[in-house]
C-alpha atoms as a PDB file:
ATOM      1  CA  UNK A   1      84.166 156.856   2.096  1.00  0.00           C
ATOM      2  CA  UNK A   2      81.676 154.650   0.339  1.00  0.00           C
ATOM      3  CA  UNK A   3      84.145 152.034  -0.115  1.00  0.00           C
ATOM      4  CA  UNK A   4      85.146 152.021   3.557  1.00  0.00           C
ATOM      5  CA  UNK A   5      81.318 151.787   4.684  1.00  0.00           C
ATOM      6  CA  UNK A   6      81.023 148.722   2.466  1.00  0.00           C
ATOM      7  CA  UNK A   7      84.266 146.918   3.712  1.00  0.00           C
ATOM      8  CA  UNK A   8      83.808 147.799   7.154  1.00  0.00           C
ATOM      9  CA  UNK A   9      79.882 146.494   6.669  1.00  0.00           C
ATOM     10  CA  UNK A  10      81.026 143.551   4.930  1.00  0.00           C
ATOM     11  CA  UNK A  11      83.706 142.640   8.124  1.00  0.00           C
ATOM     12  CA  UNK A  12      80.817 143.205  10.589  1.00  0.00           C
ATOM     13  CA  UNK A  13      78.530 140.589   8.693  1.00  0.00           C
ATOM     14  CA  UNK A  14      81.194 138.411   7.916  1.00  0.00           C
ATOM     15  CA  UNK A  15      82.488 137.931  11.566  1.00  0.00           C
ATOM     16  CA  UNK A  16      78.667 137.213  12.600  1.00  0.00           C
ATOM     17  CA  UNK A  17      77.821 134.394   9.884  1.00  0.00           C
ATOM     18  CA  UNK A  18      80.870 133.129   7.594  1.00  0.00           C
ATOM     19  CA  UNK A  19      78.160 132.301   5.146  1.00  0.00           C
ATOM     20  CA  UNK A  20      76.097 135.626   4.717  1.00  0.00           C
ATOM     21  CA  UNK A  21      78.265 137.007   2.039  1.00  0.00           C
ATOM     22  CA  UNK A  22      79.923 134.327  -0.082  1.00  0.00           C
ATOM     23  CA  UNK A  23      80.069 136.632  -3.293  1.00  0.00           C
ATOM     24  CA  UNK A  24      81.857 140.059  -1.174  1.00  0.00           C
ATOM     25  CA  UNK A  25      84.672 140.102  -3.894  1.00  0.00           C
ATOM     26  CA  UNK A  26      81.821 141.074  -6.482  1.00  0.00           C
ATOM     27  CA  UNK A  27      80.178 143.349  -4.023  1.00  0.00           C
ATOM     28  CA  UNK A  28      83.419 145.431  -3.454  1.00  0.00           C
ATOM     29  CA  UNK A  29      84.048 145.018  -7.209  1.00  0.00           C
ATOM     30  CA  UNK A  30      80.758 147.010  -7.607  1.00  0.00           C
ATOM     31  CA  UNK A  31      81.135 149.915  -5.476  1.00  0.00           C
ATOM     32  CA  UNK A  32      84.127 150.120  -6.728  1.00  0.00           C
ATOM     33  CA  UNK A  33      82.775 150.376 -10.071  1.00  0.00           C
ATOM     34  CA  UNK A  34      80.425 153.064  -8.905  1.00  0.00           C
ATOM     35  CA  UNK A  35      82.503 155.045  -7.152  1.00  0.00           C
ATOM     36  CA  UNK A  36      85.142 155.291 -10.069  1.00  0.00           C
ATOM     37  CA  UNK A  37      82.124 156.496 -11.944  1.00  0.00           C
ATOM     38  CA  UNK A  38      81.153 159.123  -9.291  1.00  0.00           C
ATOM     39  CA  UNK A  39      84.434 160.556  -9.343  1.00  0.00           C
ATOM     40  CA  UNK A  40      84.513 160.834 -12.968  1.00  0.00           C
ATOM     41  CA  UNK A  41      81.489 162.470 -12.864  1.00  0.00           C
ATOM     42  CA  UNK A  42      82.525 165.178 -10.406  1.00  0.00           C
ATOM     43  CA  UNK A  43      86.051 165.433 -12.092  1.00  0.00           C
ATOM     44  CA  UNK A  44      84.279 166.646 -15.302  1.00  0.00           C
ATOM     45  CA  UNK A  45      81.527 168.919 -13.745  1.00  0.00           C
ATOM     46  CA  UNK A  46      84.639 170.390 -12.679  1.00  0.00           C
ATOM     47  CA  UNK A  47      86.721 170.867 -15.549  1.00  0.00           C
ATOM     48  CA  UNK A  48      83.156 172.074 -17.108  1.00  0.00           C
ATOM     49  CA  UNK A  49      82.555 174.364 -14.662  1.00  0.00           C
ATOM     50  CA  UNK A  50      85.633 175.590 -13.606  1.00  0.00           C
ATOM     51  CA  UNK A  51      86.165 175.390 -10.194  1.00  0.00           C
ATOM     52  CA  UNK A  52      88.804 175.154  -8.285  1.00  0.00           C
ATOM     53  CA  UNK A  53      91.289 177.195 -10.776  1.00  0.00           C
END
């Protein structure tokens, strides 16, 4: 969902001024970066915890 606000953030600027984002590849490359680590966050609290068995 956090990936999709970003894109969908970066189209909206983008379509308004060509030039506001020239470095978006880095920018998705980023949350990207983040949200792998969320997710391996919340897939070890899991396997810690032990929910969802």
């Amino acid at each position: 969902m956090m990936m999709a606000f970003v894109v969908l953030r970066l189209i909206a600027d983008i379509s308004s001024d060509p030039t506001s984002h020239n470095l978006w590849p880095f920018e998705i490359l980023m949350i990207g970066a983040l949200s792998v680590a969320i997710m391996v966050v919340l897939l070890v609290s899991r396997r810690i915890t032990g929910v969802g068995r």
